[in-house]
C-alpha atoms as a PDB file:
ATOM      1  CA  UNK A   1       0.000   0.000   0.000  1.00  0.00           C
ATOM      2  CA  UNK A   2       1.408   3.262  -0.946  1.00  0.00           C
ATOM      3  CA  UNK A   3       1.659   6.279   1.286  1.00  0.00           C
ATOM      4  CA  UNK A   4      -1.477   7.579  -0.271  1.00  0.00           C
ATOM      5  CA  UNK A   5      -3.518   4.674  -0.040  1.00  0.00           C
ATOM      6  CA  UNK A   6      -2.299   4.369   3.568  1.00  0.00           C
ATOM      7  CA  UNK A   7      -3.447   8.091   4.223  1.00  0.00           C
ATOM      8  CA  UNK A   8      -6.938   7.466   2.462  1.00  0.00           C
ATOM      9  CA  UNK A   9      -7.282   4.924   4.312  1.00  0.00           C
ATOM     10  CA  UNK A  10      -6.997   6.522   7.303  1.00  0.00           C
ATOM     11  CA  UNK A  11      -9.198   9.403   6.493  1.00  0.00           C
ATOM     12  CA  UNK A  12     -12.076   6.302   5.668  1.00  0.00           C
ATOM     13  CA  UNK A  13     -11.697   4.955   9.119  1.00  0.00           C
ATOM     14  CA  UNK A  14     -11.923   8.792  10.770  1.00  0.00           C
ATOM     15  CA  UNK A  15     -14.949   9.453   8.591  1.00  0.00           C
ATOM     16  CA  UNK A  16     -16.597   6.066   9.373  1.00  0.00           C
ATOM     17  CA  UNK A  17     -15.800   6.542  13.552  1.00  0.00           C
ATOM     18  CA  UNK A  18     -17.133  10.524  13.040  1.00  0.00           C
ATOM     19  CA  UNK A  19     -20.351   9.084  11.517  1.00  0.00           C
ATOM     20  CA  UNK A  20     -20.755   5.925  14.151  1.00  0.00           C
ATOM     21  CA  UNK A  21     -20.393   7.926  16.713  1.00  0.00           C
ATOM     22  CA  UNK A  22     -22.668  10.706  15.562  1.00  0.00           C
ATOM     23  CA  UNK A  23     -25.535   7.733  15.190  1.00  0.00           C
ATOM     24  CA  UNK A  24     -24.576   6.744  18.756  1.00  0.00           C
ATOM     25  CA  UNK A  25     -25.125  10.099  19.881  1.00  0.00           C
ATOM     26  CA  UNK A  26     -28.426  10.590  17.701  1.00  0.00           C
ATOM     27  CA  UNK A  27     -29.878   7.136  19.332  1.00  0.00           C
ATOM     28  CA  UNK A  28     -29.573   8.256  22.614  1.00  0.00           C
ATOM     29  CA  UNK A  29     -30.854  11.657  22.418  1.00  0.00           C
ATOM     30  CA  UNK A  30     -33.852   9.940  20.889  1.00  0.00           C
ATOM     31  CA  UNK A  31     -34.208   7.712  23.108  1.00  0.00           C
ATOM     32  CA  UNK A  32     -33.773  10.127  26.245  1.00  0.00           C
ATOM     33  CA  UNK A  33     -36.511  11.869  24.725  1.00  0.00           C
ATOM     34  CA  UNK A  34     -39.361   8.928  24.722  1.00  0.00           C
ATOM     35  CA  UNK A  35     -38.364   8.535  28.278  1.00  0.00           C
ATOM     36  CA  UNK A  36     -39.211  12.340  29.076  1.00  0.00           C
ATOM     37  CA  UNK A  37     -42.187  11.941  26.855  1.00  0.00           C
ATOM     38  CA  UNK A  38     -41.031  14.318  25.178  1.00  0.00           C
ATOM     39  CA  UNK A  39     -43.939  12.330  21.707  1.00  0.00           C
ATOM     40  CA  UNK A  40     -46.467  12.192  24.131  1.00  0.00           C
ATOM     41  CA  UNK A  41     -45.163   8.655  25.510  1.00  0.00           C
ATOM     42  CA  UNK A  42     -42.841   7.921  28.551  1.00  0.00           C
ATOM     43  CA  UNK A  43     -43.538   5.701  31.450  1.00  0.00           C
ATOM     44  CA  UNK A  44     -47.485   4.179  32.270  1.00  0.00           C
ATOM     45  CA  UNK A  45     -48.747   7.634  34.420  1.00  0.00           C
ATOM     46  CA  UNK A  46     -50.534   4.926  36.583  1.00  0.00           C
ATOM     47  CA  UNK A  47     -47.121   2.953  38.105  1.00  0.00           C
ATOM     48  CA  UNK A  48     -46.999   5.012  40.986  1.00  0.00           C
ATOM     49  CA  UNK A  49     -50.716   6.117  41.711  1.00  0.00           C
ATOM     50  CA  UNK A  50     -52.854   5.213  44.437  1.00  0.00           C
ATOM     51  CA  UNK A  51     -54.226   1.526  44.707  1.00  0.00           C
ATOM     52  CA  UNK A  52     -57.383   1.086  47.362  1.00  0.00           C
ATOM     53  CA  UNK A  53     -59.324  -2.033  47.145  1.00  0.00           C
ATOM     54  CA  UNK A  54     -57.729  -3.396  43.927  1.00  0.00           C
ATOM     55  CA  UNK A  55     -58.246   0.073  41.987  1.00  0.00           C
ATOM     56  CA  UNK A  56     -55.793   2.413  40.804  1.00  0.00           C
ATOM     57  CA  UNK A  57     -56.004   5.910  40.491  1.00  0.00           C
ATOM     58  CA  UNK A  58     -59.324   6.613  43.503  1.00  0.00           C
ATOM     59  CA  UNK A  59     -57.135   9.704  45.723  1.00  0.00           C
ATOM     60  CA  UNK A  60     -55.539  11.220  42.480  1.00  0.00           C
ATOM     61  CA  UNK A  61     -59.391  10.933  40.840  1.00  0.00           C
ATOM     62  CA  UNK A  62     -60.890  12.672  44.230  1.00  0.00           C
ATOM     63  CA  UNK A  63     -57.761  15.158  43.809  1.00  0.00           C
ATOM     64  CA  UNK A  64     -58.657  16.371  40.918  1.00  0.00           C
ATOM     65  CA  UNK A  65     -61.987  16.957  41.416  1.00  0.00           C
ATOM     66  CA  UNK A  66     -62.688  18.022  44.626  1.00  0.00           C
ATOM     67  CA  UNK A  67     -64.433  21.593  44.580  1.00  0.00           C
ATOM     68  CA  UNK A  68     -65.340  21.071  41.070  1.00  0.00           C
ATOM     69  CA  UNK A  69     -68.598  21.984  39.583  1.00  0.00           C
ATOM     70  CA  UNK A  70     -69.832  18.909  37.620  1.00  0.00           C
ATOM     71  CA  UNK A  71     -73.133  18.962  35.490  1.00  0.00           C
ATOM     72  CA  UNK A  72     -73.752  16.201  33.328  1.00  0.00           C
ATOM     73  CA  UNK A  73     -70.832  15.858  30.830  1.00  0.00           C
ATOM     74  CA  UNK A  74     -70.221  19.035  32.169  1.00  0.00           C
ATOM     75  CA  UNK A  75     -66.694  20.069  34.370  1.00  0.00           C
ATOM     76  CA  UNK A  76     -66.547  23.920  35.350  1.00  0.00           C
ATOM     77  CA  UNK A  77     -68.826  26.395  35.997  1.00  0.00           C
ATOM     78  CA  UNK A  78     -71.542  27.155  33.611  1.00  0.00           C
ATOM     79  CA  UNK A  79     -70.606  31.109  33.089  1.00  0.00           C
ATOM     80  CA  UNK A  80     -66.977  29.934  31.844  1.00  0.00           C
ATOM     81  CA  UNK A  81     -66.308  31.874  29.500  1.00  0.00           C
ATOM     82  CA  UNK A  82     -65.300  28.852  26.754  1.00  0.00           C
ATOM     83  CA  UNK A  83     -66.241  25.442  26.789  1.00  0.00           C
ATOM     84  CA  UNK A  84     -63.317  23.100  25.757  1.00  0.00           C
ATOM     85  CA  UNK A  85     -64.671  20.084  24.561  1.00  0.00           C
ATOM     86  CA  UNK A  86     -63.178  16.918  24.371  1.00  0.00           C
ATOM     87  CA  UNK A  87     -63.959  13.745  22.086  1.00  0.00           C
ATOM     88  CA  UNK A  88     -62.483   9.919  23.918  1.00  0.00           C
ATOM     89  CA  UNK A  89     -63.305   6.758  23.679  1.00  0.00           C
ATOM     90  CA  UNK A  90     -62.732   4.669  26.986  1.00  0.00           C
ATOM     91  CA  UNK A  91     -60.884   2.339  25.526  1.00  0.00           C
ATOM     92  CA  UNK A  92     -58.018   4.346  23.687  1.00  0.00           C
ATOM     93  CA  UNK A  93     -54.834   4.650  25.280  1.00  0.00           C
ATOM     94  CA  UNK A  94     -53.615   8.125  23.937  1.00  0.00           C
ATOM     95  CA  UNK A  95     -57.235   9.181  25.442  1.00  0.00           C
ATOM     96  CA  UNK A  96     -56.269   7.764  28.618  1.00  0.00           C
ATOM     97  CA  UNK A  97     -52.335   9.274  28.711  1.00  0.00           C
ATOM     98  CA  UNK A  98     -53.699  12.842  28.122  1.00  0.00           C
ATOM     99  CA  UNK A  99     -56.653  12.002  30.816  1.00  0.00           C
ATOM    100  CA  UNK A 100     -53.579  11.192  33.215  1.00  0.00           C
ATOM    101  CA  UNK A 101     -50.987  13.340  32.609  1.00  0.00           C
ATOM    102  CA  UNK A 102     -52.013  16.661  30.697  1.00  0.00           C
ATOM    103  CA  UNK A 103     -55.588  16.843  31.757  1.00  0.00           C
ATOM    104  CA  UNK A 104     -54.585  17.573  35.524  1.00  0.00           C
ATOM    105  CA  UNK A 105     -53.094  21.012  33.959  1.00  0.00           C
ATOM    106  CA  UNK A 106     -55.918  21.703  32.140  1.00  0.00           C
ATOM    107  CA  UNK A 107     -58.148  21.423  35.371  1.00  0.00           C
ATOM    108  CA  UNK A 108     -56.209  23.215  37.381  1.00  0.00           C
ATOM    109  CA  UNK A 109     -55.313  26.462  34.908  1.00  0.00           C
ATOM    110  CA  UNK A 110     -58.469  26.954  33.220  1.00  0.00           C
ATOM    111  CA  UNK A 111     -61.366  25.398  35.182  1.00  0.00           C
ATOM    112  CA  UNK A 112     -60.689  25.981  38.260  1.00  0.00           C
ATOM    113  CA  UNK A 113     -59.563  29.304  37.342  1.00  0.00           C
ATOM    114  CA  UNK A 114     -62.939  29.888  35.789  1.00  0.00           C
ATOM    115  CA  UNK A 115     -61.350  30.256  32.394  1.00  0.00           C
ATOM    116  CA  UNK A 116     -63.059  27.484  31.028  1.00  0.00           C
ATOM    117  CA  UNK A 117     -64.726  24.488  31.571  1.00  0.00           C
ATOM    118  CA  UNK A 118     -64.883  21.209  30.343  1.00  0.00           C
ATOM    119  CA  UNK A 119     -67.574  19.350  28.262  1.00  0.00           C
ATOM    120  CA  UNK A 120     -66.667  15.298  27.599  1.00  0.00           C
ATOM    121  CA  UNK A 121     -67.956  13.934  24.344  1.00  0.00           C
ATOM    122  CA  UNK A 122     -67.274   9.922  24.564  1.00  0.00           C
ATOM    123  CA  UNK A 123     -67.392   8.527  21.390  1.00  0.00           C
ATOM    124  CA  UNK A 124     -67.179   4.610  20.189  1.00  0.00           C
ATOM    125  CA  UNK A 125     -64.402   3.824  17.490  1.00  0.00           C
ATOM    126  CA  UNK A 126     -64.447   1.488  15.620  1.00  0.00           C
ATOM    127  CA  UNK A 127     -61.926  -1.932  16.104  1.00  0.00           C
ATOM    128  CA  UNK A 128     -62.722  -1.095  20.340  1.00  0.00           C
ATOM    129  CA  UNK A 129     -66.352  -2.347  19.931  1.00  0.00           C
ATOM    130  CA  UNK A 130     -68.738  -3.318  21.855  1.00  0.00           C
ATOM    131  CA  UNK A 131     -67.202  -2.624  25.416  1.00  0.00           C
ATOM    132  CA  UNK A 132     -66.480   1.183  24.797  1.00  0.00           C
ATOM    133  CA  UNK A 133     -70.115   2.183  24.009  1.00  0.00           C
ATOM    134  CA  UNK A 134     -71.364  -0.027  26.906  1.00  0.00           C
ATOM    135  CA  UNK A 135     -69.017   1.973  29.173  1.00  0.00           C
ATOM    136  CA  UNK A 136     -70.519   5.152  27.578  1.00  0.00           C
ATOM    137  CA  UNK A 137     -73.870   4.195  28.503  1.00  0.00           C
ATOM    138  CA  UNK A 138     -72.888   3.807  31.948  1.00  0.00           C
ATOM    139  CA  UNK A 139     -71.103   6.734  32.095  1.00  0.00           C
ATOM    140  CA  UNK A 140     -73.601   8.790  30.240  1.00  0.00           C
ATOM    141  CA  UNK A 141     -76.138   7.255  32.786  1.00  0.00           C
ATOM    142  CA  UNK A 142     -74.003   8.518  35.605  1.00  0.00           C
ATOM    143  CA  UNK A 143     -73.720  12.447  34.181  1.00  0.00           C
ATOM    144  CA  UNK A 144     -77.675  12.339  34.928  1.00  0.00           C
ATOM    145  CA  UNK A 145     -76.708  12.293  38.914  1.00  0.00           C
ATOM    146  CA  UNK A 146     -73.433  14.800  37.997  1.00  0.00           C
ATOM    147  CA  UNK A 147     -71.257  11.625  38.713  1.00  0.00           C
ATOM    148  CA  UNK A 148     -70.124  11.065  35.185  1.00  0.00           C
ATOM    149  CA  UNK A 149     -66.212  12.576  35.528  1.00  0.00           C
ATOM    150  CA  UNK A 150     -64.921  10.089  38.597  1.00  0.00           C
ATOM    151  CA  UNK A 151     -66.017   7.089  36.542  1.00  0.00           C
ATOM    152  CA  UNK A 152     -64.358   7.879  33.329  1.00  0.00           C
ATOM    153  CA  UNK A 153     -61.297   8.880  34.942  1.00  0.00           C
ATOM    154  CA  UNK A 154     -61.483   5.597  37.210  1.00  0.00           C
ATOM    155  CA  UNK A 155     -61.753   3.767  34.011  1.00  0.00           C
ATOM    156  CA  UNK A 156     -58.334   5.675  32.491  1.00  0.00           C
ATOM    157  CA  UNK A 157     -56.453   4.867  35.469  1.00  0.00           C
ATOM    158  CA  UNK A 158     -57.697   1.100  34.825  1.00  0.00           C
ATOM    159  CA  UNK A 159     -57.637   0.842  31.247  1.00  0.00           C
ATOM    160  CA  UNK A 160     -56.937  -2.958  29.794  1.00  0.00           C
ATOM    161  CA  UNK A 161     -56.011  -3.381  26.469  1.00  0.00           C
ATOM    162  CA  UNK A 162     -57.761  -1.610  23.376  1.00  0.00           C
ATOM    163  CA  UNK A 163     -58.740  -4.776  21.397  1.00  0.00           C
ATOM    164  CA  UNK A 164     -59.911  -6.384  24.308  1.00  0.00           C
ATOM    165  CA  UNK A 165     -63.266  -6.205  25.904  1.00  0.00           C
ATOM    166  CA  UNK A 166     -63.010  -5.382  29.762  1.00  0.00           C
ATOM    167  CA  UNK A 167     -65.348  -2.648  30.226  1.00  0.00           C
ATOM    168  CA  UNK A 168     -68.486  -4.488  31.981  1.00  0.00           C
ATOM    169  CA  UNK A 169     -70.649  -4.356  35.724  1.00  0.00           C
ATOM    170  CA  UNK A 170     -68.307  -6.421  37.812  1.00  0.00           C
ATOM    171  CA  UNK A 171     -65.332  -4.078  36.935  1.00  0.00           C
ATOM    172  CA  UNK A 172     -67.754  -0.858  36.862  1.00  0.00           C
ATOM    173  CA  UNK A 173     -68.688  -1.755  40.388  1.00  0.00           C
ATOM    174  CA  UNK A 174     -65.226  -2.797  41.320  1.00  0.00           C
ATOM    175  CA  UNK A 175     -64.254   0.979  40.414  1.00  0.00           C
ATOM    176  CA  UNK A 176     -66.769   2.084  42.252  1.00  0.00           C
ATOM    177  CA  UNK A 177     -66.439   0.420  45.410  1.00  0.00           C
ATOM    178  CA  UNK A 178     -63.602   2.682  47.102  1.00  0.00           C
ATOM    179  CA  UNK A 179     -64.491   5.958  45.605  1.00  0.00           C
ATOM    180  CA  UNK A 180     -65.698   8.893  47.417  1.00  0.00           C
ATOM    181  CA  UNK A 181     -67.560  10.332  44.539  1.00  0.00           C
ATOM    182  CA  UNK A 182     -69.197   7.036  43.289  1.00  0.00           C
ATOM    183  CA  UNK A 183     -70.219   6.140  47.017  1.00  0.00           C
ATOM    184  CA  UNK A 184     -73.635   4.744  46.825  1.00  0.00           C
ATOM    185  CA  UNK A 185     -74.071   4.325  42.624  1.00  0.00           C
ATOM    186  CA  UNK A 186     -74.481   0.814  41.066  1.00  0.00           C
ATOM    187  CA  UNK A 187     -72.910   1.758  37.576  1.00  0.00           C
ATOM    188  CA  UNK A 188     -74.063  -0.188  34.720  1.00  0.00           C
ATOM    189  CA  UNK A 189     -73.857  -1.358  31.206  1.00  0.00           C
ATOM    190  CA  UNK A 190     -77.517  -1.156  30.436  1.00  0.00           C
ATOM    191  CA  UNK A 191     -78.579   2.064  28.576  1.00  0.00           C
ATOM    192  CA  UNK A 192     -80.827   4.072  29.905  1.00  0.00           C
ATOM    193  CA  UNK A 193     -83.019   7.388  27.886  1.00  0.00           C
ATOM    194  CA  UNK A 194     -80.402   9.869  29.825  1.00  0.00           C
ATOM    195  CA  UNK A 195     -77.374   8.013  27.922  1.00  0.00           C
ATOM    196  CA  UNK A 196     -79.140   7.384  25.133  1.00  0.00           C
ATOM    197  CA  UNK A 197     -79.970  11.094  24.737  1.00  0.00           C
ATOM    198  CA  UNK A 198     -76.755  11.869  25.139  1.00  0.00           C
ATOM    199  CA  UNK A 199     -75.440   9.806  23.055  1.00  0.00           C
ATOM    200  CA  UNK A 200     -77.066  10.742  19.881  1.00  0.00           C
ATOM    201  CA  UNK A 201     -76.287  14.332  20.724  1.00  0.00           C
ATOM    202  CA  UNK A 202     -72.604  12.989  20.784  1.00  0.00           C
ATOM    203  CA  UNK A 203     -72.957  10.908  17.947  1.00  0.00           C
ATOM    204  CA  UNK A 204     -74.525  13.948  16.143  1.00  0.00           C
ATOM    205  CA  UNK A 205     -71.939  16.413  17.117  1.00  0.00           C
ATOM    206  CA  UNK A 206     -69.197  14.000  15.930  1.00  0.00           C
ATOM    207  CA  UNK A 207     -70.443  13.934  12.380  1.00  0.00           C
ATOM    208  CA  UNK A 208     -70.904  17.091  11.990  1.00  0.00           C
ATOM    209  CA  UNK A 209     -67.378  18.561  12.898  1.00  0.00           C
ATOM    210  CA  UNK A 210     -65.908  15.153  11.123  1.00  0.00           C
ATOM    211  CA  UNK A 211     -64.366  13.653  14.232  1.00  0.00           C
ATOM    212  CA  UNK A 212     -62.601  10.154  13.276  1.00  0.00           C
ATOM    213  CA  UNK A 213     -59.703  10.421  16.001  1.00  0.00           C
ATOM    214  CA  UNK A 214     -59.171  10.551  19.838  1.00  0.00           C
ATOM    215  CA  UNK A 215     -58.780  12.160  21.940  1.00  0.00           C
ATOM    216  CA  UNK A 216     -59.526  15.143  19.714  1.00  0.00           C
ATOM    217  CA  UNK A 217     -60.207  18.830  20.935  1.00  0.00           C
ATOM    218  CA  UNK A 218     -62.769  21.819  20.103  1.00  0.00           C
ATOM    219  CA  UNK A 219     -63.448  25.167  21.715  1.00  0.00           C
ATOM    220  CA  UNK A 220     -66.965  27.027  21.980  1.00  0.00           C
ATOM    221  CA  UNK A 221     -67.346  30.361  23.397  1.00  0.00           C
ATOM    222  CA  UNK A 222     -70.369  30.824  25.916  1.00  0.00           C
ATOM    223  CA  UNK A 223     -73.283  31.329  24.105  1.00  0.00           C
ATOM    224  CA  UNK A 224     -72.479  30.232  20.896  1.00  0.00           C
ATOM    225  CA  UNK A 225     -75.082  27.658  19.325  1.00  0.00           C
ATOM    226  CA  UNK A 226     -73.568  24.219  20.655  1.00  0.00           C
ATOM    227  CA  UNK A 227     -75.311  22.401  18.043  1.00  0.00           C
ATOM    228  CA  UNK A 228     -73.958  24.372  14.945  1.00  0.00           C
ATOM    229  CA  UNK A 229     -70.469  23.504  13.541  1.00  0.00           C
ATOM    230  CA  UNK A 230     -69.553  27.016  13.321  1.00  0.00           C
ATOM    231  CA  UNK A 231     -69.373  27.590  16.682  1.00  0.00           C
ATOM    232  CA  UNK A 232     -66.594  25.366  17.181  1.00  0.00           C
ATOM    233  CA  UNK A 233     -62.355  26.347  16.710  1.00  0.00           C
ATOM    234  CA  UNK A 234     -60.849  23.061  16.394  1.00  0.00           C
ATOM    235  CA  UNK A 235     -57.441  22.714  18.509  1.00  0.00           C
ATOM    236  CA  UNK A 236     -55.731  19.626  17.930  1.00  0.00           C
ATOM    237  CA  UNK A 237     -57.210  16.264  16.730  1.00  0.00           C
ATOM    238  CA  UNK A 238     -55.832  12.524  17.737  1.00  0.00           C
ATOM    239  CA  UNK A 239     -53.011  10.888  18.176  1.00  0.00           C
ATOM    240  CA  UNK A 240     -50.089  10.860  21.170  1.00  0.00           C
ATOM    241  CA  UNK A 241     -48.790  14.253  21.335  1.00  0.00           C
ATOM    242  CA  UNK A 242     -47.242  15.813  23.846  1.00  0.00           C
ATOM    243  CA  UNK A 243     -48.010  19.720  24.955  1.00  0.00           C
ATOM    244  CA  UNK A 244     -52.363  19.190  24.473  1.00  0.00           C
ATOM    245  CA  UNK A 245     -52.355  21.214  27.606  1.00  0.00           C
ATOM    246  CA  UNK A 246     -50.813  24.472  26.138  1.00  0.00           C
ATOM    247  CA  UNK A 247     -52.673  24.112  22.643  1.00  0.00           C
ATOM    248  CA  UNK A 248     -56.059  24.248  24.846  1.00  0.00           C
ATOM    249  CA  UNK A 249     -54.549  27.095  26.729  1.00  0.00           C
ATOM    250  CA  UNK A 250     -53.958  28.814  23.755  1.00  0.00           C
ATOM    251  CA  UNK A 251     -57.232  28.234  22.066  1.00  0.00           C
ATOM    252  CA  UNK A 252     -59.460  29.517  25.284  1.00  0.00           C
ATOM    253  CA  UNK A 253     -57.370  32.777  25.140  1.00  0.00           C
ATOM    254  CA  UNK A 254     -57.786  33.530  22.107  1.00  0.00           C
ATOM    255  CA  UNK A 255     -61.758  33.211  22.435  1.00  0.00           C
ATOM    256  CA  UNK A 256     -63.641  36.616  21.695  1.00  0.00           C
ATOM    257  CA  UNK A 257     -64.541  38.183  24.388  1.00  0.00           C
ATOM    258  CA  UNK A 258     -63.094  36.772  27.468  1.00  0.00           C
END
């Protein structure tokens, strides 16, 4: 090998360690942010929570809404200025990781700041069937007794697996057992003409605004005609991402009016 070879060679071997070592670098950046959750993933928010009587999630569920107003679907008070409204299905797990570890900041900045409130639209997508619009009627039964919120966000701190069905009365009254809020409801599967008012309503609302992903996210200002697809500002619709929080926060301050 000549002297030129031998320095080419070299040069090959620098450029090839410069490059290796850049990938090395790139892979764990990358993977330090998944960890932080930094693409809306990161560890299971429900590892460390609470666990009474077999159920996850029942002191950081009271936590959250003690002091709240709660009207049917309804979370805030009623002269709140906008009304963020969210679309979920019970069964989807990018539903559940906002529920658990965005919607906490939500609650706490803008309704009980009485910025906004919140108005929960659960909706039944398709591959989860049957279980997730079972769980809607019982959850839609509850919001007749203003009991609707501490079951759906039992059921995100419990969530099984999307393609399997889980959502039925033994686990319903499981969740309920040790929670403050649920204390002396029999939740069920069985619809009832509250839930299935309100789910037509839903159902409605969905087609009209085009809603094929969860969780998905819509502002209304008070007032505004909640049945017209005009009144709505969309903010951010499906999949995992991370910051949901701020894109709300955004969206309610830039309602007219407030």
């Amino acid at each position: 090998m000549s002297g030129d070879d031998l320095d080419a060679a070299v040069r090959a071997g620098r450029r090839g360690q410069l490059v290796g070592g850049i990938f090395f670098l790139a892979v764990i950046v990358v993977g330090a942010l998944v960890a932080s959750g930094a693409f809306g993933g990161g560890g299971d928010p429900a590892r460390d929570a609470s666990y009474v009587d077999g159920v996850r999630g029942v002191r950081e569920t009271t936590a959250l809404l003690r002091g709240v107003e709660q009207d049917g679907i309804r979370l805030g008070r009623a002269d709140a200025p906008a009304t963020v409204v969210v679309f979920a299905d019970l069964k989807c797990s990018a539903c559940r990781r906002f529920a658990l570890k965005e919607q906490g900041d939500v609650v706490r900045d803008l309704v009980r700041t009485g910025k906004a409130n919140l108005e929960l639209r659960l909706i039944g997508l398709k591959g989860f069937e049957p279980d997730n619009l079972t769980g809607r009627n019982a959850a839609y039964a509850l919001a007749e007794q203003d009991r609707m919120w501490p079951l759906v966000e039992l059921l995100y701190w419990n969530q099984g697996e999307e393609r399997e069905r889980w959502i039925d009365d033994t686990l319903l009254r499981k969740l309920a057992g040790p929670s403050p809020e649920l204390r002396g409801t029999v939740p069920s599967t069985r619809e009832t003409p509250g839930s299935r008012r309100l789910s037509a309503e839903t159902d409605a609302l969905r087609a009209s605004l085009g809603v094929d992903r969860t969780p998905s996210f819509f502002v209304r200002a008070r007032g505004a005609d909640a049945s017209a697809k005009a009144s709505y500002a969309e903010v951010g619709r499906g999949g995992p991402l991370a910051d949901q929080s701020d894109r709300i926060a955004d969206a309610v301050a830039d309602v007219p009016g407030r």
